[in-house]
C-alpha atoms as a PDB file:
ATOM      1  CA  UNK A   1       0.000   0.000   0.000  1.00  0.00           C
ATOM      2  CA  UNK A   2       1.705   3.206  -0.869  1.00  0.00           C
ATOM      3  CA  UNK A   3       1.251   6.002   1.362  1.00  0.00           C
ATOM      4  CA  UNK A   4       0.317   9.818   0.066  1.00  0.00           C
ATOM      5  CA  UNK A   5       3.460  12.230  -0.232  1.00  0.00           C
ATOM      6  CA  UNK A   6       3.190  15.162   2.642  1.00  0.00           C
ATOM      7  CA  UNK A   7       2.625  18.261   2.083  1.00  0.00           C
ATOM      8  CA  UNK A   8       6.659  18.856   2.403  1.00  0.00           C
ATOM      9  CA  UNK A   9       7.153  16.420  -0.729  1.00  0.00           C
ATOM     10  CA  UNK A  10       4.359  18.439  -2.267  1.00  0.00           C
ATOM     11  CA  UNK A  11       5.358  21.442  -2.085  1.00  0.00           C
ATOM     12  CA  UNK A  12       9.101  20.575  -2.458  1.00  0.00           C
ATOM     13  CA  UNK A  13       8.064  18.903  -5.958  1.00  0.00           C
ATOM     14  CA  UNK A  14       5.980  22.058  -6.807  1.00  0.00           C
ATOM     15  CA  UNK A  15       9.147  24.014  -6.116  1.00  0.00           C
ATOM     16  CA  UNK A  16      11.951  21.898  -8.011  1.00  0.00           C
ATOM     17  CA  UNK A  17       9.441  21.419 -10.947  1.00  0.00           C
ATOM     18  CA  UNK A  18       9.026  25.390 -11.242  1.00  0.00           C
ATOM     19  CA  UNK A  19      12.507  25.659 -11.067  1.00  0.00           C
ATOM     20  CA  UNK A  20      13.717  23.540 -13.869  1.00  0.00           C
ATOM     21  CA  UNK A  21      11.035  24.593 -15.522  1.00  0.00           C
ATOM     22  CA  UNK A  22      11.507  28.590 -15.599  1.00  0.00           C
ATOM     23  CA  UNK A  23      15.737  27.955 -15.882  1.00  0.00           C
ATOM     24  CA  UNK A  24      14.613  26.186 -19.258  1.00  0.00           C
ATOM     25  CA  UNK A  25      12.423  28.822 -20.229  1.00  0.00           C
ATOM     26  CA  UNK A  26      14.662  31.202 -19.361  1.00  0.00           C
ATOM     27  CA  UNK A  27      17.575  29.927 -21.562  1.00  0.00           C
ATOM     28  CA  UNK A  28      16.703  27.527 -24.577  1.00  0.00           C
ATOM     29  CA  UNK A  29      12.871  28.124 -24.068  1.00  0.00           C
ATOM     30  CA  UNK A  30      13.181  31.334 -25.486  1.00  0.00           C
ATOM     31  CA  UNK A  31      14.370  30.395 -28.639  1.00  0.00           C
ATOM     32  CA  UNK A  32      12.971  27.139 -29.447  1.00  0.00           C
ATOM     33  CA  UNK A  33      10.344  26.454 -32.590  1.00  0.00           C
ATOM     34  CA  UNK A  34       8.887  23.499 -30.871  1.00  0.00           C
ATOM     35  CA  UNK A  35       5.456  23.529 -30.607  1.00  0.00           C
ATOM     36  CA  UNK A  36       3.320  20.895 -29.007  1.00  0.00           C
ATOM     37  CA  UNK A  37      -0.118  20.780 -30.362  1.00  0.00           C
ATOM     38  CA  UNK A  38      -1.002  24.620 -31.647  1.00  0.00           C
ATOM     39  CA  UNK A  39       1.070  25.929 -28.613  1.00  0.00           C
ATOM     40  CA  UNK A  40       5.035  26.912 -28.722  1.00  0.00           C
ATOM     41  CA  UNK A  41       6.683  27.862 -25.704  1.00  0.00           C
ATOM     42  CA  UNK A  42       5.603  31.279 -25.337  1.00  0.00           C
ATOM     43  CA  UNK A  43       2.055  30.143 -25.209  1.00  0.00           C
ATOM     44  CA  UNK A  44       3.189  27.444 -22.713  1.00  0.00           C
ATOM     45  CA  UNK A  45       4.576  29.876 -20.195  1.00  0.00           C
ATOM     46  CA  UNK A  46       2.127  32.058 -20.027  1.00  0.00           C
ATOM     47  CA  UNK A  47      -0.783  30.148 -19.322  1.00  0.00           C
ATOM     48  CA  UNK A  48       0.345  29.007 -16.489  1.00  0.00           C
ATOM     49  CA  UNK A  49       0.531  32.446 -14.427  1.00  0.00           C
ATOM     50  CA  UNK A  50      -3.617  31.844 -14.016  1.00  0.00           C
ATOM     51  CA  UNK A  51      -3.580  28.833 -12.639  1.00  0.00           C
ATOM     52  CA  UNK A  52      -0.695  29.487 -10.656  1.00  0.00           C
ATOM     53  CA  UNK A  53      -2.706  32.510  -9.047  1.00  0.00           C
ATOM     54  CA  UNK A  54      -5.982  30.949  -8.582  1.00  0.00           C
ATOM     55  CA  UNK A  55      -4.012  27.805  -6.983  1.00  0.00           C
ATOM     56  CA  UNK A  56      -2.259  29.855  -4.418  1.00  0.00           C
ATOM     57  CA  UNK A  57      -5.623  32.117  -4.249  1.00  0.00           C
ATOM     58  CA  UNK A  58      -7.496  28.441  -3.326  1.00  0.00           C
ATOM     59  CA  UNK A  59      -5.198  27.239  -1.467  1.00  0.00           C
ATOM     60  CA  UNK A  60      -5.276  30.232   0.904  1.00  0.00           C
ATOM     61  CA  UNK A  61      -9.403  30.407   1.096  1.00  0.00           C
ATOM     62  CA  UNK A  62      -9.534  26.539   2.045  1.00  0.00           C
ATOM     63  CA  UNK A  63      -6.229  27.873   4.496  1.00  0.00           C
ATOM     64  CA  UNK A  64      -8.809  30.348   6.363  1.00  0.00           C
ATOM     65  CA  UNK A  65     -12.154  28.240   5.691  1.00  0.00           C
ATOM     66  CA  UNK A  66     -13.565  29.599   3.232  1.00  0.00           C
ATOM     67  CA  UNK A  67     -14.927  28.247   0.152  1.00  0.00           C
ATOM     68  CA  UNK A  68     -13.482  27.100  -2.873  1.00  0.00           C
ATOM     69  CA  UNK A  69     -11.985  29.181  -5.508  1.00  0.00           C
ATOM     70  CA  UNK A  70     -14.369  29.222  -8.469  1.00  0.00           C
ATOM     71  CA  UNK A  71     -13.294  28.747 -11.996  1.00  0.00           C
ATOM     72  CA  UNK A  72     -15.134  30.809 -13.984  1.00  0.00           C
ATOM     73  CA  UNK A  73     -15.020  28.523 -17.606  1.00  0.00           C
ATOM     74  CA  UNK A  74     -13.398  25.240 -18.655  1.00  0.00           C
ATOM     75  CA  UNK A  75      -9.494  24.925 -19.097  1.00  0.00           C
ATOM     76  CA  UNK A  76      -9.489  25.720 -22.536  1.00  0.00           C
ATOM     77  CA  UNK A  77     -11.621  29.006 -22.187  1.00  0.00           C
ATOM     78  CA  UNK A  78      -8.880  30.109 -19.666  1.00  0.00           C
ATOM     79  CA  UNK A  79      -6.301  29.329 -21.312  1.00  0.00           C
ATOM     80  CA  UNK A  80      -7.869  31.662 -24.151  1.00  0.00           C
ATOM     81  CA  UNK A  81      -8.394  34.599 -22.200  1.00  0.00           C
ATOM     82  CA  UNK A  82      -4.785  33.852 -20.314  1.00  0.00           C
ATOM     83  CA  UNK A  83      -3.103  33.912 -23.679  1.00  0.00           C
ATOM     84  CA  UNK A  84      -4.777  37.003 -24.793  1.00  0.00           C
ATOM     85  CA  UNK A  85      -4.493  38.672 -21.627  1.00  0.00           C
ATOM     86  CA  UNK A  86      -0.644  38.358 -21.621  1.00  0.00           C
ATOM     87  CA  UNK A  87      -0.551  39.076 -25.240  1.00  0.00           C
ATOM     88  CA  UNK A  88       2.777  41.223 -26.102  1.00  0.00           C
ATOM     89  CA  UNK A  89       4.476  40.272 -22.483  1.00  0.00           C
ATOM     90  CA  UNK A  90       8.257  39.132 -23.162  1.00  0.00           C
ATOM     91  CA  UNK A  91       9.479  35.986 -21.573  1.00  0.00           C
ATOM     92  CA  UNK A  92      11.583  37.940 -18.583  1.00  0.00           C
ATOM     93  CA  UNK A  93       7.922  39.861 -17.976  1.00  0.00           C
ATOM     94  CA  UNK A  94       6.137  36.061 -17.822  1.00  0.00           C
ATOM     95  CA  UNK A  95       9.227  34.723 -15.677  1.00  0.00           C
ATOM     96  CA  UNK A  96       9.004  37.409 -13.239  1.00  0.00           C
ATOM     97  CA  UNK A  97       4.980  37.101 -12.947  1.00  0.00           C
ATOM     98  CA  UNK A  98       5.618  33.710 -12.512  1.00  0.00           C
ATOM     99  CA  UNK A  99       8.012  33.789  -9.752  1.00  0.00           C
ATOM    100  CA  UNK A 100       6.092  36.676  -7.890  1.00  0.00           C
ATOM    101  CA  UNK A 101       3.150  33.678  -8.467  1.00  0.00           C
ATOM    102  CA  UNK A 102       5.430  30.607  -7.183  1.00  0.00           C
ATOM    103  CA  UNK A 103       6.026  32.644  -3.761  1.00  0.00           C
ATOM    104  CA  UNK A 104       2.404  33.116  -3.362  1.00  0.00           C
ATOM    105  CA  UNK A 105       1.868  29.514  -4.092  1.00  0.00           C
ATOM    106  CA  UNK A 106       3.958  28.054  -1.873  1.00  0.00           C
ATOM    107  CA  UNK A 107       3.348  30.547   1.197  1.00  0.00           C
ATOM    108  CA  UNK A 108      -0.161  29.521   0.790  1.00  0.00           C
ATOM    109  CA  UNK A 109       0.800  25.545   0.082  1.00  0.00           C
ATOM    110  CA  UNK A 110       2.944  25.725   3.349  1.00  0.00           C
ATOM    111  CA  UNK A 111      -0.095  27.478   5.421  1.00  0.00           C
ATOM    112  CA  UNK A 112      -2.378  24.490   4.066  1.00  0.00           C
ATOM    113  CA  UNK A 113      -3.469  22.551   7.581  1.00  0.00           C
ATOM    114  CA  UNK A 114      -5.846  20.012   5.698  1.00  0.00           C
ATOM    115  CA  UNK A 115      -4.626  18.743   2.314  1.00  0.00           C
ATOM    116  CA  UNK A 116      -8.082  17.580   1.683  1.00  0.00           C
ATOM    117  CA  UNK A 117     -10.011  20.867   2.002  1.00  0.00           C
ATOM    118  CA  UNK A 118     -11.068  21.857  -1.499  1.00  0.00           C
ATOM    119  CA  UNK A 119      -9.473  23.996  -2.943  1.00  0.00           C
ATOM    120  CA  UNK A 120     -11.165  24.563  -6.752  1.00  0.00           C
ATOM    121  CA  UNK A 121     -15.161  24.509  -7.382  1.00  0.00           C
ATOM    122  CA  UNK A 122     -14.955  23.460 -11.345  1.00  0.00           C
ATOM    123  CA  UNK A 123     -17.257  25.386 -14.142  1.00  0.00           C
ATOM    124  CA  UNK A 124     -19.075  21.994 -13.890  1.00  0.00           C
ATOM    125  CA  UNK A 125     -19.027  22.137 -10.234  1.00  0.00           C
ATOM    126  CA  UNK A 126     -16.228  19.342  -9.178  1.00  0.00           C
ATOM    127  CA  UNK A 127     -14.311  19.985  -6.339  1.00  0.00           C
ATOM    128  CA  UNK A 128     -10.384  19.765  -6.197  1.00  0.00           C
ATOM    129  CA  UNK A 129      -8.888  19.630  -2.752  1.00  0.00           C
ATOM    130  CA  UNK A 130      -5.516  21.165  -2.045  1.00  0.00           C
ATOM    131  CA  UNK A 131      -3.629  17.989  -2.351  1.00  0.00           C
ATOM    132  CA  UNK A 132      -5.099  17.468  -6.180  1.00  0.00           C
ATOM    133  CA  UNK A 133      -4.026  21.017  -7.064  1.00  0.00           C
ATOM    134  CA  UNK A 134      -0.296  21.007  -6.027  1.00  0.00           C
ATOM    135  CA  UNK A 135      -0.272  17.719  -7.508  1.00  0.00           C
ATOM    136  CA  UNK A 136      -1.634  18.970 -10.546  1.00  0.00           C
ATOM    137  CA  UNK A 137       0.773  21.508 -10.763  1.00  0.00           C
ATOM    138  CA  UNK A 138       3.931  19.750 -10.332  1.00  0.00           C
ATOM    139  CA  UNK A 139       3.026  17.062 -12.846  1.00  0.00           C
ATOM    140  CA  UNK A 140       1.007  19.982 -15.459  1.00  0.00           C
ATOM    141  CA  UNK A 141       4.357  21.794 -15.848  1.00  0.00           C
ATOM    142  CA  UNK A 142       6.293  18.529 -15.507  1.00  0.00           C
ATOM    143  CA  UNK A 143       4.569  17.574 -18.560  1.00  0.00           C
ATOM    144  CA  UNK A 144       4.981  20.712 -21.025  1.00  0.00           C
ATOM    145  CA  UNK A 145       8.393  20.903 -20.462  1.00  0.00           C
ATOM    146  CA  UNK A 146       9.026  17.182 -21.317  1.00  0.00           C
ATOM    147  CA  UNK A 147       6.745  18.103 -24.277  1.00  0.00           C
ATOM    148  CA  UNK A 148       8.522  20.831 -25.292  1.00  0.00           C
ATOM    149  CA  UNK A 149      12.040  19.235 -25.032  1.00  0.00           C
ATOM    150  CA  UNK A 150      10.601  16.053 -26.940  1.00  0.00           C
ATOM    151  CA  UNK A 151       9.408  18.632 -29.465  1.00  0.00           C
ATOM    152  CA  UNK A 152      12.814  20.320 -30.001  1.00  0.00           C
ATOM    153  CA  UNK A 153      14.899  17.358 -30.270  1.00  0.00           C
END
């Protein structure tokens, strides 16, 4: 039977993912053609400043009792109005939002008394506890930067 990682291992997988993640983006990220799917690495980067945000912004709500942060649409209409919001941003103005983001995310992640506490309320109404989310994150960008580095040989 395995037993579920602490928050420690959470948030210490949260932090080493985001790590790699933004040196790569900060050095051959920047330059790269890949594209996975319809996105290249710009689009990549910046979409995940939202969920980065409302993570940290859920994380601290379920932190003080409160309810769930509420996405407003599905992933894809998000990552729509992310991408145009950030439109024109350069890759240092992402990287910075993104570590000003990370700090919130893991003051909030470290504050976290019950990992099970939800976190997210989905457009459809599902419920992601705190656990899920830093989960999610760790393994989301985990994910798109294999992708990316697949992508560009």
């Amino acid at each position: 039977m395995s037993t579920m990682p602490s928050k420690e291992q959470l948030i210490a997988d949260v932090e080493n993912t985001v790590k790699e993640t933004l040196a790569y983006f900060e050095g051959h990220g920047q330059s790269t053609k890949a594209r996975v799917d319809r996105w290249g690495s710009w689009d990549i980067l910046a979409h995940f400043i939202y969920y980065h945000h409302a993570t940290a912004w859920g994380i601290a709500s379920a932190a003080t009792g409160g309810p769930p942060w509420p996405l407003p649409m599905n992933a894809d209409g998000i990552n729509a109005v992310t991408l145009t919001l950030h439109q024109g941003e350069s890759f240092p103005q992402l990287i910075a939002q993104l570590r000003f983001a990370q700090e919130h995310l893991l003051r909030a992640g470290r504050s976290a008394q019950d990992l099970d506490a939800p976190a997210f309320r989905s457009a459809e109404g599902n419920l992601v506890s705190v656990r899920q989310r830093l989960e999610t994150i760790a393994r989301h960008w985990r994910g798109h930067l294999d992708a990316l580095k697949a992508a560009g040989g």
